[in-house]
Structure formats: C-alpha cells, structure tokens
Protein backbone atom coordinates (compact mmCIF):
# COMPACT_ATOMS: atom_id res chain seq x y z
CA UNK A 1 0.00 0.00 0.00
CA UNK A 2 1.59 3.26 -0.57
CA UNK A 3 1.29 6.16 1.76
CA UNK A 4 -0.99 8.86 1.00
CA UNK A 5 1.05 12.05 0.82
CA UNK A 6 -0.13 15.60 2.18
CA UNK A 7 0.17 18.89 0.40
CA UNK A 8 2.09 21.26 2.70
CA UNK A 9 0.87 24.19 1.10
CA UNK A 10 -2.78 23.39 1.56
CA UNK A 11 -3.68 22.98 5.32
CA UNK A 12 -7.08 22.64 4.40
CA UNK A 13 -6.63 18.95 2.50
CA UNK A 14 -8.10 16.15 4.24
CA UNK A 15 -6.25 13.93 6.15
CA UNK A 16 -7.29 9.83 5.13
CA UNK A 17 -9.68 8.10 7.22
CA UNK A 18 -7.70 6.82 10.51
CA UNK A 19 -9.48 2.85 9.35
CA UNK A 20 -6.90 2.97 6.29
CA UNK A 21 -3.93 3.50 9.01
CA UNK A 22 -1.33 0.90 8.02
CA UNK A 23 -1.14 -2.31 10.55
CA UNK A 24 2.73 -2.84 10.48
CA UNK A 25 4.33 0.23 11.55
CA UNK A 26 0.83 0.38 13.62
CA UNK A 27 -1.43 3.14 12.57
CA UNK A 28 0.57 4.88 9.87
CA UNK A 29 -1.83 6.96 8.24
CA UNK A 30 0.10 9.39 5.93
CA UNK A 31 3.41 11.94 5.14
CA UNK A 32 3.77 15.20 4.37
CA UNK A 33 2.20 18.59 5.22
CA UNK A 34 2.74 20.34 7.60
CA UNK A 35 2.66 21.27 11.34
CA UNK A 36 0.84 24.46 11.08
CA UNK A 37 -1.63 24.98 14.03
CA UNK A 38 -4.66 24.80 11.67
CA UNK A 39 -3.77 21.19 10.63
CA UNK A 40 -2.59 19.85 13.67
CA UNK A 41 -5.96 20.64 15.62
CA UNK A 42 -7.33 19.14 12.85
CA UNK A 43 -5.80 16.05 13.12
CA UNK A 44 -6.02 15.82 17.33
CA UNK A 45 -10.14 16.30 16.64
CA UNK A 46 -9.88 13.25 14.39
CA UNK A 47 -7.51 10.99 16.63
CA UNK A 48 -4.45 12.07 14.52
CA UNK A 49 -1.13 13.04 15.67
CA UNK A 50 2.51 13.68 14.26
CA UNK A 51 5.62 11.59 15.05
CA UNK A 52 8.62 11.38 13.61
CA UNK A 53 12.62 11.61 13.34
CA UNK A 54 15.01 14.39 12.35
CA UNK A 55 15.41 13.76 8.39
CA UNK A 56 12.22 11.68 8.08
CA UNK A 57 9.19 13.49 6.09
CA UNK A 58 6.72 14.46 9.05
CA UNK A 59 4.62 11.41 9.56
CA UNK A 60 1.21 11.42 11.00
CA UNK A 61 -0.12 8.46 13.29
CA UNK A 62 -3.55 7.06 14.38
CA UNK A 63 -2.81 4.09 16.06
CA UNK A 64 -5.26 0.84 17.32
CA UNK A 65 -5.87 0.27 19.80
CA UNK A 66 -5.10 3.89 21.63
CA UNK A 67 -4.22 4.21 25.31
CA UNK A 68 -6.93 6.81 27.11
CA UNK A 69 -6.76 7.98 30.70
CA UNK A 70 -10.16 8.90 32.22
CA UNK A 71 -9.72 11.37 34.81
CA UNK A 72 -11.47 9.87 37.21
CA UNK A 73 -10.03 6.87 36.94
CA UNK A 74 -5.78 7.11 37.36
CA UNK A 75 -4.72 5.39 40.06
CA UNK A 76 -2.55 7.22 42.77
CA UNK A 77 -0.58 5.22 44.60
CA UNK A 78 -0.56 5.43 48.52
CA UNK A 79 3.48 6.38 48.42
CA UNK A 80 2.80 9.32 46.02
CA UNK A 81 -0.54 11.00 47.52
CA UNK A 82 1.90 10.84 50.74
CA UNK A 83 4.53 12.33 48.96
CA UNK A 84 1.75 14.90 47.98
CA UNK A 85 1.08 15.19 51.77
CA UNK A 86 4.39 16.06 52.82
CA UNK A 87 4.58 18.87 50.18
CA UNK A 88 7.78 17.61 48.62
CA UNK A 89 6.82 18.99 45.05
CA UNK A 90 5.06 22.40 44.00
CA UNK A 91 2.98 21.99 40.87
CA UNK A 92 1.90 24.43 38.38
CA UNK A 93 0.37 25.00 34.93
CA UNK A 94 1.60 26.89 31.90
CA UNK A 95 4.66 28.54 33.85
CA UNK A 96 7.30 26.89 32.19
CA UNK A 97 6.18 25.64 28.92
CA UNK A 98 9.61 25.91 27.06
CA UNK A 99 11.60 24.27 29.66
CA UNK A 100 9.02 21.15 29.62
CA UNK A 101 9.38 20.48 25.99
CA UNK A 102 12.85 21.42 25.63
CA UNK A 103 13.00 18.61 28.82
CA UNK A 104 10.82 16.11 27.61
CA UNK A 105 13.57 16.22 23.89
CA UNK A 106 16.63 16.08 25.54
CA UNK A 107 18.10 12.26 25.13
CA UNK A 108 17.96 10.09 28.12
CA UNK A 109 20.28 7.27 29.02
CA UNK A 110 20.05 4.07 27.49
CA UNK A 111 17.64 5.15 24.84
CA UNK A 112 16.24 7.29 22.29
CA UNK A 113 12.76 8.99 23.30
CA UNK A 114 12.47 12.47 23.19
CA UNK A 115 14.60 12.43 19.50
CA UNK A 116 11.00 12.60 17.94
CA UNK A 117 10.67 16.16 19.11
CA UNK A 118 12.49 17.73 16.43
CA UNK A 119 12.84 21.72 15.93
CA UNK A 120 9.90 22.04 13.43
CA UNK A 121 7.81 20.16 16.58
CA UNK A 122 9.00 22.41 19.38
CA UNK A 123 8.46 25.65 17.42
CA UNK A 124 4.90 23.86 16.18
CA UNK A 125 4.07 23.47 19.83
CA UNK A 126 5.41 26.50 21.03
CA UNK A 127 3.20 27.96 18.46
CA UNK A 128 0.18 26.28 19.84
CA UNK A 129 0.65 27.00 23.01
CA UNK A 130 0.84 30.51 22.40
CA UNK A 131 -2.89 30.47 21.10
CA UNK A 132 -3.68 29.30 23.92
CA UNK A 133 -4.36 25.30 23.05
CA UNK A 134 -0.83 23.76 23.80
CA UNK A 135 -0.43 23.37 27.86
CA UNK A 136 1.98 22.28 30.44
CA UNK A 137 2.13 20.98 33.52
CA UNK A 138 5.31 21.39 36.07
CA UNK A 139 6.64 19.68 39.21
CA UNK A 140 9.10 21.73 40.86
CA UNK A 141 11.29 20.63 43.98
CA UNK A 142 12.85 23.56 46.04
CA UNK A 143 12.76 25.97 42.86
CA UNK A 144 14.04 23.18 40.58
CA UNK A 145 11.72 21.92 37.78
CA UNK A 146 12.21 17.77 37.82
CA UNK A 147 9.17 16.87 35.93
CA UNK A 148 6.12 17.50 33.59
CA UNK A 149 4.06 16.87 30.88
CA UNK A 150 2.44 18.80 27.71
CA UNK A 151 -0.16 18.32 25.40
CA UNK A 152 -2.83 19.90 23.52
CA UNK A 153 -6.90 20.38 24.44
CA UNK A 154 -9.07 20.32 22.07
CA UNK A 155 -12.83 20.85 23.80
CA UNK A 156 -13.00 18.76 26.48
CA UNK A 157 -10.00 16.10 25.37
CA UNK A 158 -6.72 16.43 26.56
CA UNK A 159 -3.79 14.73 24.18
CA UNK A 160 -0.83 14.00 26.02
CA UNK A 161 2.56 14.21 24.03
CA UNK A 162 5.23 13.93 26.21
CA UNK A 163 6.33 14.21 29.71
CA UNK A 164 9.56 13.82 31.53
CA UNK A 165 11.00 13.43 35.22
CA UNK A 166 14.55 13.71 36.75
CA UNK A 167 13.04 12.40 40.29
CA UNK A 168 11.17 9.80 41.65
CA UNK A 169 7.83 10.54 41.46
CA UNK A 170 7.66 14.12 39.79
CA UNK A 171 6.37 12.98 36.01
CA UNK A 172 3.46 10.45 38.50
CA UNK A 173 2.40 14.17 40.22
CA UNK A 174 1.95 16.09 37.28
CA UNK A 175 -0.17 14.01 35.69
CA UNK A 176 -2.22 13.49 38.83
CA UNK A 177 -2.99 16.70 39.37
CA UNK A 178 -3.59 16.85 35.76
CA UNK A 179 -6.28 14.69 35.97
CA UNK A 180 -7.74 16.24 38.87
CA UNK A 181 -7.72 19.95 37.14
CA UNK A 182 -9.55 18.32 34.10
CA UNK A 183 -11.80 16.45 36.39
CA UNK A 184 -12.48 19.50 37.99
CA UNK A 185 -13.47 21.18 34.82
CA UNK A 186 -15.56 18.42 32.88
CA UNK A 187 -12.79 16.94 31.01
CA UNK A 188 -13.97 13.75 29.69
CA UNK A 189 -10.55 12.49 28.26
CA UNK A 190 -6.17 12.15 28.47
CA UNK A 191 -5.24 10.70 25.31
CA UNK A 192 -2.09 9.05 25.93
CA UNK A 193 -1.74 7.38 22.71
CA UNK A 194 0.30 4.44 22.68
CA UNK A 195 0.57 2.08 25.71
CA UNK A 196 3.75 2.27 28.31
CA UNK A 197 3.62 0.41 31.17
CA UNK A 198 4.02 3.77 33.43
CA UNK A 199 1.07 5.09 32.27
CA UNK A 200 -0.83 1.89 32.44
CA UNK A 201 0.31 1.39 36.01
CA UNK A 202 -1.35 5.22 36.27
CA UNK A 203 -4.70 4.08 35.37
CA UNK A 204 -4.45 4.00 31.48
CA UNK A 205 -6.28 1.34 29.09
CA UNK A 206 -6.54 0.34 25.79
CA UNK A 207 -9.71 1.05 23.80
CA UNK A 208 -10.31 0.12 20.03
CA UNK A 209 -9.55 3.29 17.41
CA UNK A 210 -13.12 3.56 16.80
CA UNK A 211 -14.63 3.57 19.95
CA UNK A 212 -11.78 6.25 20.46
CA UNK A 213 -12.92 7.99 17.58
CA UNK A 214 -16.49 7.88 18.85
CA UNK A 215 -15.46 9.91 21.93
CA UNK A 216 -14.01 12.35 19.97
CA UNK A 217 -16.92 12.68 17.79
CA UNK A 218 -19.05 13.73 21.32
CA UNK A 219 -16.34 15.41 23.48
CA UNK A 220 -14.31 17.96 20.95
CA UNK A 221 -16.90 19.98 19.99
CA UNK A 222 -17.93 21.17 23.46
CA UNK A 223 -16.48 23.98 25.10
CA UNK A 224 -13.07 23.73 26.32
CA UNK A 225 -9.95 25.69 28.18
CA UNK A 226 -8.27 27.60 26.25
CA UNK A 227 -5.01 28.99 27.92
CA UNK A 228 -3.39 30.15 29.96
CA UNK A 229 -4.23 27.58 32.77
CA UNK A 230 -3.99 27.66 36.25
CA UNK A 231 -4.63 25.50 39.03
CA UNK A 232 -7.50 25.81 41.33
CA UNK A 233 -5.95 26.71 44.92
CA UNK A 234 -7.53 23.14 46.83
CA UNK A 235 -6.92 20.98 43.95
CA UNK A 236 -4.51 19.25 46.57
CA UNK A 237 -7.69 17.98 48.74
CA UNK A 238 -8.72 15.84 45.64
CA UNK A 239 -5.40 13.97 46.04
CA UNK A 240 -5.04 13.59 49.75
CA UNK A 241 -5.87 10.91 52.29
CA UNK A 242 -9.27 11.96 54.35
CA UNK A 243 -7.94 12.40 57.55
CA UNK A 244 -8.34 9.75 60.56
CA UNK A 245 -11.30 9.01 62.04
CA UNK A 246 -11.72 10.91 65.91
C-alpha cells in the first residue's frame, strides 16, 4: 500500500480516514504537510497526531488500539498521595512551557525517546501554546523543575505528548494533578496514545480506534480551556488521604 502524501501548502486537505492506518508500523496513516496549528488541531479532533525523526518526512499516526486515561479513573498510589502530603513537590500549569518540551527532547540514558521532538515540533508546539491550546504541567522541587508533561486540548479532550521526570515521582504528580484539574473542569478524556507500562500502572487502558474515535466525535466539539491555565488553589484535597477518624 503506498502512503498517502499531504500537500504542505494546503492545510485545508483532508487527512485519510484513521481505518486505512497501516497495521505494520501500527497506525501509519500518511506523510507530508505540515505542522501548522490549523492542521494539527485538525488532526487531534480526528484521533491524529505527528511523530517522527530528524530527516524523516513528518509522519502522522492514528494508532489501534489507543491508550486513554479517564480522569477519574488514574490510580494514585498510597506512596505518592503521601509524597503529595508532605509537600515535597510544587505543581503548576503553563509557567514553564519551554523548559518542559525542551526537557521532555533532551536524550535520556540508554535510549532514544524524546529524539521525535524535532525543531519544526518544538516551534509547532510553542506555536500552539501561544494560542492558547498547547499546555503544560510542572513539578518543581525547592525551585528546581524535575518533571512535567504537555499536550494539547481540544474541547474537552486532553492529548498527552510527552512528559519527563529527573526524580522519583515528579512525572506520577503532574499528571495526577492533571487529571484532577480536568476532572475539575468536565474533562472527559487524556489521550495518551500508545501504551507504556508507566502510564498503564497510572490508570491508562486500551480502547479500540473507533470507539476512540467515537469519543471524539461527542467530546471535541464542546467547550473547552483555552489557555493560559492555572490551578484551582484546593486541587490538593482531591489527592489527599481523608484524615483519621476521631
């Protein structure tokens, strides 16, 4: 089968149908384009995303099944909401958006992720984020960032692209208290994309493309968050243990 190929002069040209995705490399859909913040929305509302290497063509991805995160449903583990107890991290939203990504590409030992975040991605992010649909979230320990995630919301659908930790625990917290802002506000959905065994250990599952595709259809249409974002004050006492009965 060859690949379909995408104009990157015309942002406005249909992407293929995710169902003719390729099976072997797993949900490779099409090349080309762009990353211009008109197409890539388009592509996040229909379960699309970009991924590729420095000196590849930019290579778009919708892959089955996908790995979702309901809000109300990642699992926090007793160590970390006691690490959220003793206030060893501060977290925050949209503060440090640049360091994040520029964290979440820098190589880590023993392997390659984070090489996929080429320049034409951070700038394409950075360019998101600027408009207010590209957000991150930070873990800080005694001034020091050592963890955090980004993504991109689209209504009320949250697509997780990357996130990064240099201590225990940090990456686990921001995406905790992601999921407790977007609870908070109605989100119905963290796409996580492919599965990892850290984020399935957070709560994550596998669901087929279409029934993916089918939440997409009903959640990314409705009103959403557009940035900046900020944390509500007592999103902590979502996290914590009740205290001890008298």
């Amino acid at each position: 089968m060859r690949l379909p190929w995408l104009d990157p002069h015309n942002d406005g040209q249909p992407f293929p149908p995710p169902d003719r995705a390729l099976t072997e490399p797993d949900g490779l859909l099409a090349a080309g384009g762009s990353l211009a913040p008109r197409r890539l929305l388009r592509a996040y509302r229909q379960g699309i995303f970009p991924w590729y290497s420095v000196g590849q063509p930019i290579l778009w991805w919708s892959p089955d099944p996908r790995l979702v995160l309901f809000p109300e449903s990642v699992n926090v583990s007793r160590s970390l909401r006691q690490t959220l107890k003793k206030g060893r991290f501060t977290l925050t939203a949209d503060t440090a958006f640049e360091a994040v990504i520029a964290a979440c590409a820098a190589p880590r030992a023993g392997q390659e992720t984070g090489t996929w975040i080429t320049p034409e991605m951070n700038r394409a992010y950075h360019r998101l984020h600027r408009l207010g649909h590209a957000h991150s979230m930070e873990t800080w320990h005694q001034g020091e960032l050592v963890g955090g995630l980004y993504g991109v919301a689209v209504g009320q659908v949250f697509f997780g692209e990357s996130m990064f930790s240099t201590m225990s625990d940090a990456s686990k917290a921001a995406l905790v208290i992601l999921a407790a802002q977007l609870r908070r506000w109605g989100f119905a959905l963290i796409d996580c994309q492919v599965r990892t065994e850290h984020l399935a250990r957070m709560g994550a599952i596998e669901i087929a493309r279409a029934t993916f595709l089918r939440l997409l259809d009903r959640y990314c249409p409705l009103p959403g968050r557009d940035g900046p974002w900020r944390l509500d004050d007592d999103l902590f006492a979502d996290l914590l243990p009740p205290p001890a009965p008298p």
